[in-house]
PDB file of N, CA and C in Angstrom:
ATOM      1  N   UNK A   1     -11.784 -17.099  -9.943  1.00  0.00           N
ATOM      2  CA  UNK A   1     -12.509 -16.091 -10.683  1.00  0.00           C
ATOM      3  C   UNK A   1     -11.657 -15.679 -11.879  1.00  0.00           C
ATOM      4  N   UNK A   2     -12.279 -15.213 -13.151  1.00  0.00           N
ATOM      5  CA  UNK A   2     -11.809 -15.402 -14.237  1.00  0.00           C
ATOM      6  C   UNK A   2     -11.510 -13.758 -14.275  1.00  0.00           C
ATOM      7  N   UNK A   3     -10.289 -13.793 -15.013  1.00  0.00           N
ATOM      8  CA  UNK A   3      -9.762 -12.253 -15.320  1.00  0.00           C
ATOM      9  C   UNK A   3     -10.880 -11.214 -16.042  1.00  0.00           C
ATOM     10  N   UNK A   4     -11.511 -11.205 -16.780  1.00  0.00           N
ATOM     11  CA  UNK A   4     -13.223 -10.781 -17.054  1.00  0.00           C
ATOM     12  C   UNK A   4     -14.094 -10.602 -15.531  1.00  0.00           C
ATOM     13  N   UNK A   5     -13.786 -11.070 -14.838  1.00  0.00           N
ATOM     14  CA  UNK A   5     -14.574 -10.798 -13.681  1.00  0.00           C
ATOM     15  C   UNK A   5     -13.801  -9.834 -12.280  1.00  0.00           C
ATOM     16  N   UNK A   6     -12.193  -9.753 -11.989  1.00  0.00           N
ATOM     17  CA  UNK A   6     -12.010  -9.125 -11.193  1.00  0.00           C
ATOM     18  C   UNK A   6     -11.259  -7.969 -12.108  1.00  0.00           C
ATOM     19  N   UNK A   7     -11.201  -8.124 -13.678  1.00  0.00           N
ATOM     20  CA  UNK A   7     -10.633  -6.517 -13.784  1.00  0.00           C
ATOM     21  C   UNK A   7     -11.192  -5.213 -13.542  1.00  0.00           C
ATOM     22  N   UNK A   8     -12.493  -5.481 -13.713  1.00  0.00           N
ATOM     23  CA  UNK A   8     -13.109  -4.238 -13.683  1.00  0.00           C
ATOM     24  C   UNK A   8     -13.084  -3.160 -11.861  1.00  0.00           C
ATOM     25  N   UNK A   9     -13.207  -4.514 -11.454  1.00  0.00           N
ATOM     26  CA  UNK A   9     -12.522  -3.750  -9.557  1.00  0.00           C
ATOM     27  C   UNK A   9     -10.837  -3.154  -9.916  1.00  0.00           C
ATOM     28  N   UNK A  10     -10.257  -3.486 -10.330  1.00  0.00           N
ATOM     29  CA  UNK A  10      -8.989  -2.702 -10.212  1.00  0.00           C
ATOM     30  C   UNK A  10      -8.928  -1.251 -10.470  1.00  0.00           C
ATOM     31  N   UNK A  11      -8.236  -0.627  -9.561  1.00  0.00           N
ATOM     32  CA  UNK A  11      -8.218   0.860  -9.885  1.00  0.00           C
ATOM     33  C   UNK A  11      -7.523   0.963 -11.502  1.00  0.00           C
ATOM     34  N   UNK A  12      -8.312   2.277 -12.243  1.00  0.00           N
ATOM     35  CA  UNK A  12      -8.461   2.590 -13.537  1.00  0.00           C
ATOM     36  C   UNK A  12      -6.315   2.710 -13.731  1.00  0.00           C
ATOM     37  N   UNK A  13      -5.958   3.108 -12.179  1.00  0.00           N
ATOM     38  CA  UNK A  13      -4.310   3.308 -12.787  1.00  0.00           C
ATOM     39  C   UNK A  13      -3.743   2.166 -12.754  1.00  0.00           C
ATOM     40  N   UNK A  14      -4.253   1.244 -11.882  1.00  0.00           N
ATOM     41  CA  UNK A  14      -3.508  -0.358 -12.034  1.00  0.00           C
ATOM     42  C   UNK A  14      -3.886  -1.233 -13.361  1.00  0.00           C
ATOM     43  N   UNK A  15      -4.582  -0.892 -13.770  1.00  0.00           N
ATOM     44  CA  UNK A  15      -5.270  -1.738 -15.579  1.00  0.00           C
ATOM     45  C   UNK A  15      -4.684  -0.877 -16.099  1.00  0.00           C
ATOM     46  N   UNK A  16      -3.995   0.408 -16.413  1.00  0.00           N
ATOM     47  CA  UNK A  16      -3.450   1.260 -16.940  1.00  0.00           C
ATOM     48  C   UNK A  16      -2.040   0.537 -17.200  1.00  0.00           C
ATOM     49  N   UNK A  17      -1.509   0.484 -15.878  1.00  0.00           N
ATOM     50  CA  UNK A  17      -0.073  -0.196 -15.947  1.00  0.00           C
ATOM     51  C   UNK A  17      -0.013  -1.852 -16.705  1.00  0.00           C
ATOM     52  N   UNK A  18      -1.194  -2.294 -16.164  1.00  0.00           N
ATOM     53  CA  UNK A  18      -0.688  -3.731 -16.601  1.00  0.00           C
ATOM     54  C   UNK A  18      -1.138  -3.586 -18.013  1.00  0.00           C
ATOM     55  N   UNK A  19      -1.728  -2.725 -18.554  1.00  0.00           N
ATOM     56  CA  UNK A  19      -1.868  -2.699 -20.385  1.00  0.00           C
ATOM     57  C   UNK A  19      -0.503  -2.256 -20.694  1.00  0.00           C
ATOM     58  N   UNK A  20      -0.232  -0.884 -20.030  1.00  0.00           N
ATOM     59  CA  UNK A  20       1.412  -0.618 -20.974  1.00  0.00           C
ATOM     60  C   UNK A  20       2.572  -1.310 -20.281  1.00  0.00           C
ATOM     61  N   UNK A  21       2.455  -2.346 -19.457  1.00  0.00           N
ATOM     62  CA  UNK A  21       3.541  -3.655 -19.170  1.00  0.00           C
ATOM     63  C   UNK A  21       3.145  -4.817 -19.320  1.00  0.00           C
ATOM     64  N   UNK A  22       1.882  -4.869 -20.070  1.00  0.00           N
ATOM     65  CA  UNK A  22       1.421  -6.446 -20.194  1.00  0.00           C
ATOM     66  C   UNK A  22       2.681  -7.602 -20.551  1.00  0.00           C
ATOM     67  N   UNK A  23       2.449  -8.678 -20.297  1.00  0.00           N
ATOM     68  CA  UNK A  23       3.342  -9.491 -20.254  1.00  0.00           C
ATOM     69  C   UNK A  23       4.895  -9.598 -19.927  1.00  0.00           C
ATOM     70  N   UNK A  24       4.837  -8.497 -18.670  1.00  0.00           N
ATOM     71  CA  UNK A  24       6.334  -8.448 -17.825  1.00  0.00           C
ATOM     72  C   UNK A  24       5.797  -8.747 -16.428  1.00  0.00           C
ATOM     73  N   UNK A  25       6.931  -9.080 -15.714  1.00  0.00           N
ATOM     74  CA  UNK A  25       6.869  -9.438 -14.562  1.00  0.00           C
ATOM     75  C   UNK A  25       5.677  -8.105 -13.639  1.00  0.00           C
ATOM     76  N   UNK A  26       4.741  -8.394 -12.780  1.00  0.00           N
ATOM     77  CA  UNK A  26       3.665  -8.190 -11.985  1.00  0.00           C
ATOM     78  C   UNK A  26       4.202  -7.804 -10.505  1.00  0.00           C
ATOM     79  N   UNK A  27       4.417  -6.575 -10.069  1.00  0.00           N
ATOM     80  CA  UNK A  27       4.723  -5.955  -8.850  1.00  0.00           C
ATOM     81  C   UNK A  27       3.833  -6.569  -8.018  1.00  0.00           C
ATOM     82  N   UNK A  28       4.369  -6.808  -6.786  1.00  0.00           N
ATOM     83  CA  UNK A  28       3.871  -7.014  -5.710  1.00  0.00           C
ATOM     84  C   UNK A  28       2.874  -6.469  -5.129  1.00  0.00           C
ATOM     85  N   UNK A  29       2.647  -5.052  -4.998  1.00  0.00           N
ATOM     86  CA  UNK A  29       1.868  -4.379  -4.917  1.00  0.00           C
ATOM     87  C   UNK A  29       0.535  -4.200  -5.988  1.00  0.00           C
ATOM     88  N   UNK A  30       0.835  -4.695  -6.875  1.00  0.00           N
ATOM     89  CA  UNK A  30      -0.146  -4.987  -7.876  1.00  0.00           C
ATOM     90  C   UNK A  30      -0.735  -6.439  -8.200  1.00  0.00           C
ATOM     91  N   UNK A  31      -0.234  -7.448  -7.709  1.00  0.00           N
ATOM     92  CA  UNK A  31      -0.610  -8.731  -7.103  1.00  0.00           C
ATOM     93  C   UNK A  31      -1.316  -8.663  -6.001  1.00  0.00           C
ATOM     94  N   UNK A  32      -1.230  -8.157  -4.970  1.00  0.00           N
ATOM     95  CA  UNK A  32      -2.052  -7.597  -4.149  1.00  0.00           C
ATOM     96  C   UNK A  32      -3.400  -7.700  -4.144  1.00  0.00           C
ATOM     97  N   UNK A  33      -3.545  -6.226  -5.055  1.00  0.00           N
ATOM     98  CA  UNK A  33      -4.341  -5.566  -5.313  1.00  0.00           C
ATOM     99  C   UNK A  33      -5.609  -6.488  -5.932  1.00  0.00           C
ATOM    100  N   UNK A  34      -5.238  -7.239  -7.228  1.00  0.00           N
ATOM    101  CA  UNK A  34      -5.529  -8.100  -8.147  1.00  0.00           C
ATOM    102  C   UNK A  34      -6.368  -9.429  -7.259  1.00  0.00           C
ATOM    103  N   UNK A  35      -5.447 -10.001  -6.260  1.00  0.00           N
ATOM    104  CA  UNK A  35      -5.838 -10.937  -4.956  1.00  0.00           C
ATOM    105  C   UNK A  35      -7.133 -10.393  -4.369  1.00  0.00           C
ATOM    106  N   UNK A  36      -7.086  -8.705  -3.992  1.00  0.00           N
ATOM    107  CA  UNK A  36      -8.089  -8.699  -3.184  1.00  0.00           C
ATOM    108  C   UNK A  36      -9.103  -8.303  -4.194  1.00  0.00           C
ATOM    109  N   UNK A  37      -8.833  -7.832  -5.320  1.00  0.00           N
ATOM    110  CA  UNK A  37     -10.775  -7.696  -6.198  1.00  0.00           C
ATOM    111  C   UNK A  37     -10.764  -9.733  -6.996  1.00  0.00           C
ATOM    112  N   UNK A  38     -10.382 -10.312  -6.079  1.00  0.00           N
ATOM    113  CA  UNK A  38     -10.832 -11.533  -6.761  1.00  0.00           C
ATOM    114  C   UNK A  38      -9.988 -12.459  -7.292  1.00  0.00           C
ATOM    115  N   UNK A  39      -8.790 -12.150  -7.920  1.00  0.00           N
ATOM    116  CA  UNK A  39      -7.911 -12.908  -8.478  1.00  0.00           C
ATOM    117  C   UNK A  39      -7.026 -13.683  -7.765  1.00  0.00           C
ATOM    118  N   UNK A  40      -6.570 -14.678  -8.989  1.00  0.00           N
ATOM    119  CA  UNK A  40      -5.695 -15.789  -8.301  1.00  0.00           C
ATOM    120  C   UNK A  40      -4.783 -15.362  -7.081  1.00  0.00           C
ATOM    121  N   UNK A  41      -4.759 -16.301  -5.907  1.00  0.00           N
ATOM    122  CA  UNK A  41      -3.705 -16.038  -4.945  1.00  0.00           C
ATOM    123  C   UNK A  41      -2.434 -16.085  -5.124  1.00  0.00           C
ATOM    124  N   UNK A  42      -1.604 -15.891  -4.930  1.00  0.00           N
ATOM    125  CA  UNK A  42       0.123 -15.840  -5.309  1.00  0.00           C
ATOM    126  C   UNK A  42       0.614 -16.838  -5.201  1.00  0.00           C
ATOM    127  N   UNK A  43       0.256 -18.063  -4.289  1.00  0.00           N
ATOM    128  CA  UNK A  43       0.817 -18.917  -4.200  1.00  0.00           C
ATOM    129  C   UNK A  43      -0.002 -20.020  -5.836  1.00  0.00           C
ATOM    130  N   UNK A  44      -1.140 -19.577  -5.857  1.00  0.00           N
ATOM    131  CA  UNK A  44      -1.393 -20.369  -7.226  1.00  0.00           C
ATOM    132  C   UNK A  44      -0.542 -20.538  -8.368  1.00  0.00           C
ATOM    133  N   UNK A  45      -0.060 -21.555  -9.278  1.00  0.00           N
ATOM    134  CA  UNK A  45       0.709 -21.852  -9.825  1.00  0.00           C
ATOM    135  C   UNK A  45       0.373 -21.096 -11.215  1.00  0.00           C
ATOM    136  N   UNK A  46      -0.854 -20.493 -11.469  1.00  0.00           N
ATOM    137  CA  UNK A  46      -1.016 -20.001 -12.176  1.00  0.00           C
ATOM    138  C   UNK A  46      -0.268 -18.601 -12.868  1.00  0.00           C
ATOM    139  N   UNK A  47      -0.248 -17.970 -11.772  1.00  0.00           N
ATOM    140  CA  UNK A  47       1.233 -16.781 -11.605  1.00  0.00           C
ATOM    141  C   UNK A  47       2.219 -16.766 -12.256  1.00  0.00           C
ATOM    142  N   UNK A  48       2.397 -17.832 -12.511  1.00  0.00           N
ATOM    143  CA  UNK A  48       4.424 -18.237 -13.283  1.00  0.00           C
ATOM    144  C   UNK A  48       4.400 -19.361 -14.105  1.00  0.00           C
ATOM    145  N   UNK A  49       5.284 -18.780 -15.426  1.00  0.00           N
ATOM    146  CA  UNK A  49       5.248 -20.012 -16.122  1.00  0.00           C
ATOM    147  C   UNK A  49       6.766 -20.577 -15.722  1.00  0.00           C
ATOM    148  N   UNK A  50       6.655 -21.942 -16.438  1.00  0.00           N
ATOM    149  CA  UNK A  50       7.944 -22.706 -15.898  1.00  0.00           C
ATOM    150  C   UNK A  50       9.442 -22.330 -16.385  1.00  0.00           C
ATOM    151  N   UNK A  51       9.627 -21.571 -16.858  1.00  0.00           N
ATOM    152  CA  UNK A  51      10.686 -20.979 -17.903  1.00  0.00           C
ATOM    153  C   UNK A  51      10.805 -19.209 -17.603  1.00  0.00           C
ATOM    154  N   UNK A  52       9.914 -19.130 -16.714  1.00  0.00           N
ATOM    155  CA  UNK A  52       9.923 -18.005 -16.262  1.00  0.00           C
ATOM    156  C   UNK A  52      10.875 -17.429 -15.659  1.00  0.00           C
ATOM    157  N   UNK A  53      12.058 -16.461 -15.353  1.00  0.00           N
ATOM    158  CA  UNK A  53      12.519 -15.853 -13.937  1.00  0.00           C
ATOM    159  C   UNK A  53      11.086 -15.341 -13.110  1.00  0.00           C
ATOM    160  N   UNK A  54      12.046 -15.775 -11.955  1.00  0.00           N
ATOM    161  CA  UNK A  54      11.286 -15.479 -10.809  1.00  0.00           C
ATOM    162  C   UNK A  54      10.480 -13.890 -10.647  1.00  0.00           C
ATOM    163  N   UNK A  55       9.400 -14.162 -10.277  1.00  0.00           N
ATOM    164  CA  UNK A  55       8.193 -12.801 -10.422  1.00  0.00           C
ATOM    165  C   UNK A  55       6.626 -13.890 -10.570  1.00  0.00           C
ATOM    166  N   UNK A  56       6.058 -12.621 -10.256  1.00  0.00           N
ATOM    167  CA  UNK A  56       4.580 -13.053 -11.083  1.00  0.00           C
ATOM    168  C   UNK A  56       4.174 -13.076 -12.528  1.00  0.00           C
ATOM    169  N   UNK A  57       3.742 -13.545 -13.288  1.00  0.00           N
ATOM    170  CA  UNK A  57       3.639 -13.062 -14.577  1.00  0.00           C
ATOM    171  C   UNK A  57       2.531 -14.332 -15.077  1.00  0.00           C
ATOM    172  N   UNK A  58       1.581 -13.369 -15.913  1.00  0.00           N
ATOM    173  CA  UNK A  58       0.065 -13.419 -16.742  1.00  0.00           C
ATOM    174  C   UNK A  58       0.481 -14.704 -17.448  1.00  0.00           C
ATOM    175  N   UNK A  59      -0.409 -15.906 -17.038  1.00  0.00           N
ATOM    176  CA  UNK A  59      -0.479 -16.771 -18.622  1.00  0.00           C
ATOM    177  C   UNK A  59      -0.725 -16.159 -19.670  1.00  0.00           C
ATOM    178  N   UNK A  60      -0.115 -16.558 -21.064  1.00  0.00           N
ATOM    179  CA  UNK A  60      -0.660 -16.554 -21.913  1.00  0.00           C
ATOM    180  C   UNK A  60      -2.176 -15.870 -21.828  1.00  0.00           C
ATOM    181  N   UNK A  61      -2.888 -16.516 -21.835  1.00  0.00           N
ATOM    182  CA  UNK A  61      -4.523 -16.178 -22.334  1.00  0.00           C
ATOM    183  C   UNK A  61      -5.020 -15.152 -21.845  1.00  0.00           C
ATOM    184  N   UNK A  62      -4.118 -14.347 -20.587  1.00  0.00           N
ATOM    185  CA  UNK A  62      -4.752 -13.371 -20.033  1.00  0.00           C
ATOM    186  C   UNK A  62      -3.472 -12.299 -20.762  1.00  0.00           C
ATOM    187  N   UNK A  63      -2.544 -12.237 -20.812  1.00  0.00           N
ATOM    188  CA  UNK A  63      -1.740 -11.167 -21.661  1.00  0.00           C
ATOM    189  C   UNK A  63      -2.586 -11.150 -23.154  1.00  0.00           C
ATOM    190  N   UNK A  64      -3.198 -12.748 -23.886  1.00  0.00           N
ATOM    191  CA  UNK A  64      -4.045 -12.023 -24.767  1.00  0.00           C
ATOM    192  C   UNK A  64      -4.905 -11.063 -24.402  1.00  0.00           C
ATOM    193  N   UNK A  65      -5.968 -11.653 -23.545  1.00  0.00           N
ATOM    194  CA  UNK A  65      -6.878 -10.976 -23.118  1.00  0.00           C
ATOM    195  C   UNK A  65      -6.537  -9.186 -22.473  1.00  0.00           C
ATOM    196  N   UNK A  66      -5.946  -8.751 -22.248  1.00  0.00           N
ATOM    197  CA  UNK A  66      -5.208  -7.338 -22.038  1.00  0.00           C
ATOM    198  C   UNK A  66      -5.030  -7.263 -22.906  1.00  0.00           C
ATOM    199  N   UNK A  67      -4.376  -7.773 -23.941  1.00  0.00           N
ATOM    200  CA  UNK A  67      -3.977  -6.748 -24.977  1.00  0.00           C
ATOM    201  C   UNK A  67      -5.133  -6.274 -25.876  1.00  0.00           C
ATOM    202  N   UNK A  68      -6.455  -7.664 -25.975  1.00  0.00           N
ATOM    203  CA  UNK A  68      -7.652  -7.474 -26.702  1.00  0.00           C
ATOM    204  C   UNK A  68      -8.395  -5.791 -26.113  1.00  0.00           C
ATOM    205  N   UNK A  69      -8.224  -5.903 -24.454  1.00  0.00           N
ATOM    206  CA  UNK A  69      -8.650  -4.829 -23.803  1.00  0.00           C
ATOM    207  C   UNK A  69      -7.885  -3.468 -24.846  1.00  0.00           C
ATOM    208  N   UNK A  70      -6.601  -3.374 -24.559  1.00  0.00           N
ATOM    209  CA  UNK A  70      -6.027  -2.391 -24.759  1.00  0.00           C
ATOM    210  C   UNK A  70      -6.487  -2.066 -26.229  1.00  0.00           C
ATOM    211  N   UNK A  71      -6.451  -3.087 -27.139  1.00  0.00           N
ATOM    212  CA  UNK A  71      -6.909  -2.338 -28.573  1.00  0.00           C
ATOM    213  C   UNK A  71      -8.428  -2.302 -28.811  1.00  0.00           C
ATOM    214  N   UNK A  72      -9.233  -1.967 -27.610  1.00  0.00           N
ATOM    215  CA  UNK A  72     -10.661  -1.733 -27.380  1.00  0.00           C
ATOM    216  C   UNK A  72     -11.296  -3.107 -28.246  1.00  0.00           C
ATOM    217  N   UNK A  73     -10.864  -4.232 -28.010  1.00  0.00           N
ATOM    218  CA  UNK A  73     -11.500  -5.434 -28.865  1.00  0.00           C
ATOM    219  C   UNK A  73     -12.541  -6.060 -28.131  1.00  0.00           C
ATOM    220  N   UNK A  74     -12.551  -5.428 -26.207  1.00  0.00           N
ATOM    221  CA  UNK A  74     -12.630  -5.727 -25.169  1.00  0.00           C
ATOM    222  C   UNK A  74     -13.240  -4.387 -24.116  1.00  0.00           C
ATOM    223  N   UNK A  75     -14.392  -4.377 -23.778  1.00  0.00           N
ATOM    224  CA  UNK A  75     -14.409  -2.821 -22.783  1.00  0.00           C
ATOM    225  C   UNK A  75     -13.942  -3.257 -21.675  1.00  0.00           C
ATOM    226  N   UNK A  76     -13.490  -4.010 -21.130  1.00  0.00           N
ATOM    227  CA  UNK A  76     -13.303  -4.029 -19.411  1.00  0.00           C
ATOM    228  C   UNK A  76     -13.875  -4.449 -18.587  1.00  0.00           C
ATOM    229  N   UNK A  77     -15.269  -4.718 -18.865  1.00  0.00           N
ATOM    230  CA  UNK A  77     -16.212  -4.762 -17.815  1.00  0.00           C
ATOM    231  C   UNK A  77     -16.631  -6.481 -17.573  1.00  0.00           C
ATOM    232  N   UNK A  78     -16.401  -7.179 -18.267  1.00  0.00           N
ATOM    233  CA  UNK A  78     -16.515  -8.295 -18.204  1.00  0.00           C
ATOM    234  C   UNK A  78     -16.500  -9.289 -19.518  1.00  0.00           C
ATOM    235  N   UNK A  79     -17.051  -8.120 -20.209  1.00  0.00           N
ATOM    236  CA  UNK A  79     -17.575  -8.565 -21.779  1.00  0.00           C
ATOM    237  C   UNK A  79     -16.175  -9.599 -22.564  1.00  0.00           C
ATOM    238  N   UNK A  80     -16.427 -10.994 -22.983  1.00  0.00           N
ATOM    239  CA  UNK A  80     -15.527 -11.035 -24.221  1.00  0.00           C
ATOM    240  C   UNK A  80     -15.293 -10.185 -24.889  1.00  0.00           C
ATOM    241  N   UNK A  81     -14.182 -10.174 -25.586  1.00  0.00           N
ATOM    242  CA  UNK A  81     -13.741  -9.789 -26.850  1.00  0.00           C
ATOM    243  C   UNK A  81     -14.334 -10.020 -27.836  1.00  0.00           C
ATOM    244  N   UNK A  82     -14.429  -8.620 -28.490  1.00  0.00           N
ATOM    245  CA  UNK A  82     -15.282  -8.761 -29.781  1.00  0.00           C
ATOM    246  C   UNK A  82     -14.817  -9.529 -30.496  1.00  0.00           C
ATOM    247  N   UNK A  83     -15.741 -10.006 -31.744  1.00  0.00           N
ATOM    248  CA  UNK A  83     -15.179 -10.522 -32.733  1.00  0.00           C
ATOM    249  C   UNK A  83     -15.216  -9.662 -33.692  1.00  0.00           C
ATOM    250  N   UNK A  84     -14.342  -9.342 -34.408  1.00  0.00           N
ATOM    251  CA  UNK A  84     -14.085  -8.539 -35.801  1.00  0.00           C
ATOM    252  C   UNK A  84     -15.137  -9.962 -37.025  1.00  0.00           C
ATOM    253  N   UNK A  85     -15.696  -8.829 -37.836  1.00  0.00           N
ATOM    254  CA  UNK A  85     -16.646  -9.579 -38.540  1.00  0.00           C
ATOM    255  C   UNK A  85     -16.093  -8.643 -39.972  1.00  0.00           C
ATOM    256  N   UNK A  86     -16.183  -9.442 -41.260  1.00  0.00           N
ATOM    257  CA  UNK A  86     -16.001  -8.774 -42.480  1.00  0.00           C
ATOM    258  C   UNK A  86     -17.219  -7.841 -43.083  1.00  0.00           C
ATOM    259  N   UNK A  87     -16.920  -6.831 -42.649  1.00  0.00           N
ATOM    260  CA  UNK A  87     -17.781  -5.941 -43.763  1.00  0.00           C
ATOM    261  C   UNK A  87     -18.690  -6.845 -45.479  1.00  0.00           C
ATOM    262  N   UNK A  88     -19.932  -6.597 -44.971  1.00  0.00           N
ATOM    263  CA  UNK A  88     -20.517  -7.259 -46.149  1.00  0.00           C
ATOM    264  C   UNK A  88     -20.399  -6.460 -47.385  1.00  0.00           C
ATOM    265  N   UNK A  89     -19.904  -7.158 -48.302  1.00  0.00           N
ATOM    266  CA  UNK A  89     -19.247  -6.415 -49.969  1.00  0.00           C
ATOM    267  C   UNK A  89     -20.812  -6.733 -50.750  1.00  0.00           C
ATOM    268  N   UNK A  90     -20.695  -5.661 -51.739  1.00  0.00           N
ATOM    269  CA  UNK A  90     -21.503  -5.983 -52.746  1.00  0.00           C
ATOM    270  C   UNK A  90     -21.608  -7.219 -53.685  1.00  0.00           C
TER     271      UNK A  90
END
């Protein structure tokens, strides 16, 4: 299940934390959590990149994706990320 689909189950203080720690290592207790509204299991390789120290930690595409959340580019609920469009000029 795709990060668009189990964030919105996470309690409002656990999406809280992982916006103002996006792309640092992922508490245990917040892996958890993440596991049971849907997300990857821990043992999935997805969890860790190869250059990583040891922890859990967000690919790429989902630390984008949080951060799109955090600068409201994104409501939470499932929706892509907006696209920013240019104001039509005279």
């Amino acid at each position: 299940m795709s990060i668009e689909h189990w964030w919105p189950k996470l309690k409002p203080s656990t999406q809280k934390w992982l916006i103002e720690n996006n792309g640092d290592a992922v508490p245990q207790e917040v892996v958890s959590e993440i596991t049971q509204a849907g997300g990857p299991a821990t043992s999935d390789a997805w969890w860790t990149g190869q250059n990583e120290p040891p922890g859990f930690y967000f690919p790429d595409e989902a630390v984008d994706w949080i951060e799109s959340v955090a600068n409201d580019e994104a409501v939470g609920n499932g929706e892509e990320p907006a696209d920013e469009e240019e104001p039509d000029r005279p």
